[in-house]
PDB file of N, CA and C in Angstrom:
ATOM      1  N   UNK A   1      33.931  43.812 -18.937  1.00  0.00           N
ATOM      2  CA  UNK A   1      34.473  42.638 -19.558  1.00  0.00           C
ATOM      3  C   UNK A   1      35.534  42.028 -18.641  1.00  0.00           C
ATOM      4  N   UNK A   2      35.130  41.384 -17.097  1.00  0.00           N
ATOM      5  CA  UNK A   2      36.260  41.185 -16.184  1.00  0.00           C
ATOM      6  C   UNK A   2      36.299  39.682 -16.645  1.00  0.00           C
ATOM      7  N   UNK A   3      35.310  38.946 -17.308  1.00  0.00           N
ATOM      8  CA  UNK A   3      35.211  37.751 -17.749  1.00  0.00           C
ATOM      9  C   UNK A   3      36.456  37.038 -18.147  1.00  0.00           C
ATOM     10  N   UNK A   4      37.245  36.617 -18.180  1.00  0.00           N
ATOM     11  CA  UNK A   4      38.380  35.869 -19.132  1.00  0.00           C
ATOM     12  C   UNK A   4      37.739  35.339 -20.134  1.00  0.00           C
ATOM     13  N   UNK A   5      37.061  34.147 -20.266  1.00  0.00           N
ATOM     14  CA  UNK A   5      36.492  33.835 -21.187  1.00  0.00           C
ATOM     15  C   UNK A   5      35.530  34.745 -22.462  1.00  0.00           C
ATOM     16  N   UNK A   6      34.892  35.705 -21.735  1.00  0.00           N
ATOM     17  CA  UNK A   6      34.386  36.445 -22.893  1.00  0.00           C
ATOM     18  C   UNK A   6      35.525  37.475 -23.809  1.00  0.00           C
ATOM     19  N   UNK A   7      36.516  37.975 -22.781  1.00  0.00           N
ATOM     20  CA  UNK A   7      37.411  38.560 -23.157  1.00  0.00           C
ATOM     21  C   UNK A   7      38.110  37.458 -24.709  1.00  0.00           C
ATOM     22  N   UNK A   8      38.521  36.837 -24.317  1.00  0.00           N
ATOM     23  CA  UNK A   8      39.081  35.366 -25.186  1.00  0.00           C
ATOM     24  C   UNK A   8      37.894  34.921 -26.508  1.00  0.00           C
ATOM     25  N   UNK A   9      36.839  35.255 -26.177  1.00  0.00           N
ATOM     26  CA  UNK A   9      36.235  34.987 -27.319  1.00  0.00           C
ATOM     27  C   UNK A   9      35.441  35.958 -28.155  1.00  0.00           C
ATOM     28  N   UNK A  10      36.213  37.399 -27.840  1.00  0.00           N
ATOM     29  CA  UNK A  10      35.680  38.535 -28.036  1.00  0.00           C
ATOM     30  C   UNK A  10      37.394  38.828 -29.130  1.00  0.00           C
ATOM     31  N   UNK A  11      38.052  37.914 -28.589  1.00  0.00           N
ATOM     32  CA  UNK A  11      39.178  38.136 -29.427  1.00  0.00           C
ATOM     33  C   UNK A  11      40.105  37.505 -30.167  1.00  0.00           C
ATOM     34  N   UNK A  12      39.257  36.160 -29.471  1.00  0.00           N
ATOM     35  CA  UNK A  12      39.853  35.331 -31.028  1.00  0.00           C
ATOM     36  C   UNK A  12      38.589  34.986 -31.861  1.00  0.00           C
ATOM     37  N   UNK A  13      37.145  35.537 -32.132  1.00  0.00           N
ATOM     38  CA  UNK A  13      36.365  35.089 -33.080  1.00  0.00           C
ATOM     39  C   UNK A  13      36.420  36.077 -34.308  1.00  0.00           C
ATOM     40  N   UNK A  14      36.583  37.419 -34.121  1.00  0.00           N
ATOM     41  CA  UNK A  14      36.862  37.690 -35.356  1.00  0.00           C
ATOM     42  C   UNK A  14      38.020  37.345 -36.473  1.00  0.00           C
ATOM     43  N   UNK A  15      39.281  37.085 -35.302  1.00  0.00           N
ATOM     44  CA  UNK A  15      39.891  36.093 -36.524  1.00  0.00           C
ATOM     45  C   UNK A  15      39.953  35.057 -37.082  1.00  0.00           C
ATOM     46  N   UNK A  16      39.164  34.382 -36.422  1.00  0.00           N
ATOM     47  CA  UNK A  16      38.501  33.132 -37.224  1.00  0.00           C
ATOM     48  C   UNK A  16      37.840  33.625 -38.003  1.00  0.00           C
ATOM     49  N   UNK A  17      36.913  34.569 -38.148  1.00  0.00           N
ATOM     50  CA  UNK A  17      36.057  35.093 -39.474  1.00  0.00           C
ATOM     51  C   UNK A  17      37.076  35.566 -40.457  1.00  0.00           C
ATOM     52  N   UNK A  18      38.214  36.269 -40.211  1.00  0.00           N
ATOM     53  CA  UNK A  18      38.951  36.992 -41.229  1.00  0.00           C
ATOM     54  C   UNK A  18      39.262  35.620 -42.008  1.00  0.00           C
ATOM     55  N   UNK A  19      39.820  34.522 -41.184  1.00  0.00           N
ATOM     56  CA  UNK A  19      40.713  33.294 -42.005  1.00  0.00           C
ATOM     57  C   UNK A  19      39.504  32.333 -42.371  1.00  0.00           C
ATOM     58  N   UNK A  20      38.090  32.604 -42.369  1.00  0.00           N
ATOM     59  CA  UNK A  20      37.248  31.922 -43.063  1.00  0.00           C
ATOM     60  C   UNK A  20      36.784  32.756 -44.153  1.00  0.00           C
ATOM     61  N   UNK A  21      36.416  33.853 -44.286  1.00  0.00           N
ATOM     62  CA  UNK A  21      36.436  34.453 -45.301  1.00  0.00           C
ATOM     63  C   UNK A  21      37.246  34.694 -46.197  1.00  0.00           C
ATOM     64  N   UNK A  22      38.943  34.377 -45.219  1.00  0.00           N
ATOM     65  CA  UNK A  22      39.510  34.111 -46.767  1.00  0.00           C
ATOM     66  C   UNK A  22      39.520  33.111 -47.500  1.00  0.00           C
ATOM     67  N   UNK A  23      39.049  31.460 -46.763  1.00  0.00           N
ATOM     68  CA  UNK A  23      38.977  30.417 -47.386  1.00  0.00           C
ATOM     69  C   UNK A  23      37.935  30.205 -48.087  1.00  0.00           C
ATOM     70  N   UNK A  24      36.998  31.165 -47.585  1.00  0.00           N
ATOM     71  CA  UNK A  24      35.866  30.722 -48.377  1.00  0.00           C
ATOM     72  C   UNK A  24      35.534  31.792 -49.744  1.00  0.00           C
ATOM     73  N   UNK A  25      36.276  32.755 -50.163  1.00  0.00           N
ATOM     74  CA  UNK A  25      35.792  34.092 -50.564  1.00  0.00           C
ATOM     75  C   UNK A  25      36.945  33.964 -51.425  1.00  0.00           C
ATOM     76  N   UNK A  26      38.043  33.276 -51.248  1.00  0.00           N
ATOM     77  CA  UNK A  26      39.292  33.027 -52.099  1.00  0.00           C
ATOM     78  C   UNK A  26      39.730  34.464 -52.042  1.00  0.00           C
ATOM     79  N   UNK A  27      40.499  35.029 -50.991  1.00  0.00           N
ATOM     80  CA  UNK A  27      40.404  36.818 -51.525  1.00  0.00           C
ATOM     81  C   UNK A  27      42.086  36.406 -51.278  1.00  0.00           C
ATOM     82  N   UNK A  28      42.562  37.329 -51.608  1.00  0.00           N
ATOM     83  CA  UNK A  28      44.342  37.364 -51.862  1.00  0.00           C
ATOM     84  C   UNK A  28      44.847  37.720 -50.443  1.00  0.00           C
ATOM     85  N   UNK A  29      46.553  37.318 -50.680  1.00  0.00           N
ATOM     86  CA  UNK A  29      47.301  37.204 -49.635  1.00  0.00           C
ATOM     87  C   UNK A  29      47.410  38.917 -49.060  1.00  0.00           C
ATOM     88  N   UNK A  30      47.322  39.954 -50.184  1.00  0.00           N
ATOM     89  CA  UNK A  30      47.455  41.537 -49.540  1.00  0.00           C
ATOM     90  C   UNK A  30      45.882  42.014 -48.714  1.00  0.00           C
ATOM     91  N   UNK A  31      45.026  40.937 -49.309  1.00  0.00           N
ATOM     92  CA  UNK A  31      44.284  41.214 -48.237  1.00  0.00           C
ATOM     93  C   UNK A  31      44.112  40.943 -47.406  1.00  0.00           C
ATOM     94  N   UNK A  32      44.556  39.666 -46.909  1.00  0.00           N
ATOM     95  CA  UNK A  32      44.659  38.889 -45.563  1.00  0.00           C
ATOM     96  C   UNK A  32      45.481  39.564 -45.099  1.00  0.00           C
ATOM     97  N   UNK A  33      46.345  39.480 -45.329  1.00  0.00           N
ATOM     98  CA  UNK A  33      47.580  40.636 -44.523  1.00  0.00           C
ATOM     99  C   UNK A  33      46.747  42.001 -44.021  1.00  0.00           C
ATOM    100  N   UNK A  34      46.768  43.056 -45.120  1.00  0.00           N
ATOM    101  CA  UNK A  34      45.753  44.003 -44.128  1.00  0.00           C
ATOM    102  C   UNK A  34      44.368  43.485 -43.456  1.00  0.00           C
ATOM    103  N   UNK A  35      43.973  42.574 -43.708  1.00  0.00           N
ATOM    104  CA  UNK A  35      42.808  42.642 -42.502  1.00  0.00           C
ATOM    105  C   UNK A  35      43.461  42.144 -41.529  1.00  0.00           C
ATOM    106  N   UNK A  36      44.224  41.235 -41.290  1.00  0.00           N
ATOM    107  CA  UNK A  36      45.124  40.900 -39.973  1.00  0.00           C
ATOM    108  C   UNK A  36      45.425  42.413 -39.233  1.00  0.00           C
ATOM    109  N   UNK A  37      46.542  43.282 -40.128  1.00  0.00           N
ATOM    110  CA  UNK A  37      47.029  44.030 -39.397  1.00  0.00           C
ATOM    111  C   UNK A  37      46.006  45.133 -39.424  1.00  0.00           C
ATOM    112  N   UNK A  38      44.664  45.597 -39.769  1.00  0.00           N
ATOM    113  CA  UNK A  38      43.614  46.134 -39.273  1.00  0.00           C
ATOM    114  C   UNK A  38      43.098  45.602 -37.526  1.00  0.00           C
ATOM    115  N   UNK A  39      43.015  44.367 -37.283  1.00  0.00           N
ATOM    116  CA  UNK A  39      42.827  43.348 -36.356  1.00  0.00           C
ATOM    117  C   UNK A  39      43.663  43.953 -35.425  1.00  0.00           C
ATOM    118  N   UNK A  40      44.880  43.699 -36.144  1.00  0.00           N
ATOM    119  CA  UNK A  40      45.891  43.600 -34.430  1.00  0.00           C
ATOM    120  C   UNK A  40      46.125  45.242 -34.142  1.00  0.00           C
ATOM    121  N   UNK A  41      45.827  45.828 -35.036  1.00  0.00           N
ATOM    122  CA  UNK A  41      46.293  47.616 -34.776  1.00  0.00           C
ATOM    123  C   UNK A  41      45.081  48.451 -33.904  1.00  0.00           C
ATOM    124  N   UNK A  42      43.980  47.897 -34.201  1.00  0.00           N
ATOM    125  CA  UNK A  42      42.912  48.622 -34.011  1.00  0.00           C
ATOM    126  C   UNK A  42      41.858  48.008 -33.263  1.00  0.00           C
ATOM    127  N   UNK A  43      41.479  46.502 -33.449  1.00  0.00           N
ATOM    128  CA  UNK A  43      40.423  46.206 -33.106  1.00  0.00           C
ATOM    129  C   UNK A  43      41.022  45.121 -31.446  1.00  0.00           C
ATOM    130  N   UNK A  44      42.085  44.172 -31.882  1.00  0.00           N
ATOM    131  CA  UNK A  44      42.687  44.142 -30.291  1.00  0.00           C
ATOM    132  C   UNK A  44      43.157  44.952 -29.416  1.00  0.00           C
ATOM    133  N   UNK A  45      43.919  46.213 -29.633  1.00  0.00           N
ATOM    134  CA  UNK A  45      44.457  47.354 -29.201  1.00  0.00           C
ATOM    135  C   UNK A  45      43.241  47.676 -28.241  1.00  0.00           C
ATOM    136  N   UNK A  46      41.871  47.969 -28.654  1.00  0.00           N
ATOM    137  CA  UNK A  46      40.806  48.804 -28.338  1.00  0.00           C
ATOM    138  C   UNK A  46      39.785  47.592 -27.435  1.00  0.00           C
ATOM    139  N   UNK A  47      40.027  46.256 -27.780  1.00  0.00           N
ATOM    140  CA  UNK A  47      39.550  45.595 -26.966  1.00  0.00           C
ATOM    141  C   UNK A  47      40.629  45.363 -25.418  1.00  0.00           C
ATOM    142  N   UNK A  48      41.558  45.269 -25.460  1.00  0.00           N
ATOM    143  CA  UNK A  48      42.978  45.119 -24.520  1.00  0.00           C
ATOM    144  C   UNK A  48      42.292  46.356 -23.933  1.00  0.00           C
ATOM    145  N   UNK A  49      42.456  47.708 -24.411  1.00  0.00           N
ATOM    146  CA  UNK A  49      42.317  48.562 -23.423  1.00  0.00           C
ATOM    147  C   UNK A  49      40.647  48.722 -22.985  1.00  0.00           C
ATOM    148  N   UNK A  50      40.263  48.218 -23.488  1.00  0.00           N
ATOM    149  CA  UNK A  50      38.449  48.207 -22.467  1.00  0.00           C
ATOM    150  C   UNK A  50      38.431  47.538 -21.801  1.00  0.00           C
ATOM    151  N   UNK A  51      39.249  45.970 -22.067  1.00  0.00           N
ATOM    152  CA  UNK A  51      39.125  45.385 -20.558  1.00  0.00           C
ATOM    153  C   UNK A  51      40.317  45.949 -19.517  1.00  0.00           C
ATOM    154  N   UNK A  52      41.108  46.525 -19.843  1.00  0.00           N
ATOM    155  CA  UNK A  52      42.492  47.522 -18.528  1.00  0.00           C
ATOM    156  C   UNK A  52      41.433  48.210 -17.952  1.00  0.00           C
ATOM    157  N   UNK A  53      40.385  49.219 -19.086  1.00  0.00           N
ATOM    158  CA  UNK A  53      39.673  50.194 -18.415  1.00  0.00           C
ATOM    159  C   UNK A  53      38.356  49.525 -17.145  1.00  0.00           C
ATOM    160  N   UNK A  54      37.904  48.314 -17.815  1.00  0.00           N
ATOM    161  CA  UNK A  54      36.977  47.763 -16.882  1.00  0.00           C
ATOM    162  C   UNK A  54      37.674  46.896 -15.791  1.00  0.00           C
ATOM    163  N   UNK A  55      38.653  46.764 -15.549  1.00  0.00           N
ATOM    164  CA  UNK A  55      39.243  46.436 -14.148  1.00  0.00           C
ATOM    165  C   UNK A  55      40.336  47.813 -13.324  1.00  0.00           C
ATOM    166  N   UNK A  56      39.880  48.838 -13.781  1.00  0.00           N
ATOM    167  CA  UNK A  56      39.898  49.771 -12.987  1.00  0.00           C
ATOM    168  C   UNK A  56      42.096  50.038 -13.023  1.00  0.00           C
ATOM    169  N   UNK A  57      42.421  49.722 -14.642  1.00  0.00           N
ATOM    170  CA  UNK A  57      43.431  49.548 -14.310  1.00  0.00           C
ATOM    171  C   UNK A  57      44.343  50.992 -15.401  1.00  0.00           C
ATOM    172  N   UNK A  58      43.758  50.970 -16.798  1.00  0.00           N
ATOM    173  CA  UNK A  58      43.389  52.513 -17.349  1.00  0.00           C
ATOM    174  C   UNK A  58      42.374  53.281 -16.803  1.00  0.00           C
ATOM    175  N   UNK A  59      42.090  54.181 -17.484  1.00  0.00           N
ATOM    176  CA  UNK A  59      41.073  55.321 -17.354  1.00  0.00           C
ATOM    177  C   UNK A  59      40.385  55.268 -18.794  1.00  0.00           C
ATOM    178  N   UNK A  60      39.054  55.569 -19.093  1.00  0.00           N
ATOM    179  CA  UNK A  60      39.191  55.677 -20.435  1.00  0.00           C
ATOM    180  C   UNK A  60      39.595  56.331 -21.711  1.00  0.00           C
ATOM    181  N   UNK A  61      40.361  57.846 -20.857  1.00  0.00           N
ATOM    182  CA  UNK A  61      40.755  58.045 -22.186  1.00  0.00           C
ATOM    183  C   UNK A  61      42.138  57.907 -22.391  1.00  0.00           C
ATOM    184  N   UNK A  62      42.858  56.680 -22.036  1.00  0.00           N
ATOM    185  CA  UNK A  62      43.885  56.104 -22.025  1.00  0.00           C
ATOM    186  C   UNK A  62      43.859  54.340 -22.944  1.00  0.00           C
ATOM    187  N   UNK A  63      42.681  54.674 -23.235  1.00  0.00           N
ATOM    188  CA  UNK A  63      42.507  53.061 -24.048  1.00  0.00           C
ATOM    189  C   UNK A  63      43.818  53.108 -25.082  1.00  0.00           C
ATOM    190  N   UNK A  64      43.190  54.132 -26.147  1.00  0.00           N
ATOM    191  CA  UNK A  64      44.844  54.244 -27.297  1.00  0.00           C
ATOM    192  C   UNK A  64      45.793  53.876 -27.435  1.00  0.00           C
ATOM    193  N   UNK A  65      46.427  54.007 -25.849  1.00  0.00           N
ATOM    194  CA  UNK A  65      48.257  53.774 -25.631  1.00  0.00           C
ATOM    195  C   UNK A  65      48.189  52.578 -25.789  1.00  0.00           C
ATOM    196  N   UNK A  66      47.305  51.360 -25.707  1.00  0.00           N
ATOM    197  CA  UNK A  66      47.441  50.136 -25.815  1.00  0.00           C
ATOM    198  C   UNK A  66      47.964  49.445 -27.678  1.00  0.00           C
ATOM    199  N   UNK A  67      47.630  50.390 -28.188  1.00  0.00           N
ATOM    200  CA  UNK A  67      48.295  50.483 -29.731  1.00  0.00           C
ATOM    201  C   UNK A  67      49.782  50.732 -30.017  1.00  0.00           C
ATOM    202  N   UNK A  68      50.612  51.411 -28.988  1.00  0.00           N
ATOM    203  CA  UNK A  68      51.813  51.246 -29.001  1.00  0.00           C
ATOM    204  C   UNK A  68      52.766  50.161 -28.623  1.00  0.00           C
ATOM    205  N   UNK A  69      53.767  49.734 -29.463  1.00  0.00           N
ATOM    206  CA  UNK A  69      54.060  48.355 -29.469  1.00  0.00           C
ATOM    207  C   UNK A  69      55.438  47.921 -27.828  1.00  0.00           C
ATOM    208  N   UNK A  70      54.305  47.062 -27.275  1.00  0.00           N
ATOM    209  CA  UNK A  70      54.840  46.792 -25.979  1.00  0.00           C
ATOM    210  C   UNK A  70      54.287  47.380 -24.882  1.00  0.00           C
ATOM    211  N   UNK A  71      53.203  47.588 -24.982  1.00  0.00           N
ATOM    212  CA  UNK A  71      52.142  47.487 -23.907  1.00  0.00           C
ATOM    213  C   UNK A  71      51.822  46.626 -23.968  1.00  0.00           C
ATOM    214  N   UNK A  72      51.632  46.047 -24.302  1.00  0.00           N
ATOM    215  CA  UNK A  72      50.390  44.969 -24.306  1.00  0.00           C
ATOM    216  C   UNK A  72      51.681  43.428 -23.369  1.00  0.00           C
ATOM    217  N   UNK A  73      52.084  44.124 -23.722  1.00  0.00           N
ATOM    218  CA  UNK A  73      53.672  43.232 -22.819  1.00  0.00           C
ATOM    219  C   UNK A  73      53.751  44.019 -21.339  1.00  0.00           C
ATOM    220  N   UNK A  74      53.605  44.594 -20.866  1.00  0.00           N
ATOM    221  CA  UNK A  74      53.694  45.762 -19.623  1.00  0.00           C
ATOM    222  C   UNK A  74      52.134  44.938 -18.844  1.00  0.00           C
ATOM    223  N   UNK A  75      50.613  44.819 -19.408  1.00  0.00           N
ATOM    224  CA  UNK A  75      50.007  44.228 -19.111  1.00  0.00           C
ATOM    225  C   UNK A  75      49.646  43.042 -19.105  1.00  0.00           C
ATOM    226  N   UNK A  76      50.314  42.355 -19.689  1.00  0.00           N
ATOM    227  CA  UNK A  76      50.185  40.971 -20.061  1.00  0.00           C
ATOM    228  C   UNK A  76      49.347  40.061 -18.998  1.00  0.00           C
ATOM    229  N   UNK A  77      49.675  39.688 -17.580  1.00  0.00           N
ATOM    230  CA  UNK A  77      48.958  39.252 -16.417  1.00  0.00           C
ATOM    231  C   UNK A  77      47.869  39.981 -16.564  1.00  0.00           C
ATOM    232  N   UNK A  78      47.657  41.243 -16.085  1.00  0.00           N
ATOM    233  CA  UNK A  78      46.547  41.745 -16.007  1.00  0.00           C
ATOM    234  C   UNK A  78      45.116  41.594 -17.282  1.00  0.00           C
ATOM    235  N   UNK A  79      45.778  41.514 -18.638  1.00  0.00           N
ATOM    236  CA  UNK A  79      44.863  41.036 -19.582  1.00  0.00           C
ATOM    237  C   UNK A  79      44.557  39.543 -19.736  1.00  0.00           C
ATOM    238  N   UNK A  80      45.707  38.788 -19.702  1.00  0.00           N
ATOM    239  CA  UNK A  80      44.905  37.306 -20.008  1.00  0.00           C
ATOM    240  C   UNK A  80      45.175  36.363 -18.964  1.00  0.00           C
ATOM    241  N   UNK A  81      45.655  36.751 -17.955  1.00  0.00           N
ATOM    242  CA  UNK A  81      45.674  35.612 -16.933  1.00  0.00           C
ATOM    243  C   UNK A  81      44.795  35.411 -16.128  1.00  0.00           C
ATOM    244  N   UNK A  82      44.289  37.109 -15.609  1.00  0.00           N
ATOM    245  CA  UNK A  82      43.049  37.480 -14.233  1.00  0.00           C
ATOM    246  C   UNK A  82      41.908  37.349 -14.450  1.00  0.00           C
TER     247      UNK A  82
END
């Protein structure tokens, strides 16, 4: 995933699905909230670190640490600029 663009739309389309399903499904504010923070805990975390791992910049069994808060600040260039 050295792509920028696929990276970018690998990670902002599911939240467009979360915030259309809530408009369209009428589901409540505690659930929007946890599916957001399902999103940002787990499913960006794990995408961030597959693309570190596919530019040779983690290892893979270092994807995880990208879930601790402020990595994703430490890589910042390396994930969405390159």
């Amino acid at each position: 995933m050295k792509n920028v663009f696929i990276h970018y739309l690998l990670l902002l389309a599911p939240l467009g699905l979360i915030f259309w399903v809530y408009e369209h499904f009428e589901l409540s504010s505690e659930l929007l909230a946890g599916m957001i923070l399902v999103y940002f805990l787990t499913y960006k975390s794990y995408l961030d670190g597959r693309r570190l791992v596919a530019k040779n910049i983690l290892s893979p069994h270092e994807i995880w640490i990208m879930i601790i808060p402020g990595n994703h600040l430490r890589y910042f260039k390396e994930l969405y600029f390159n």
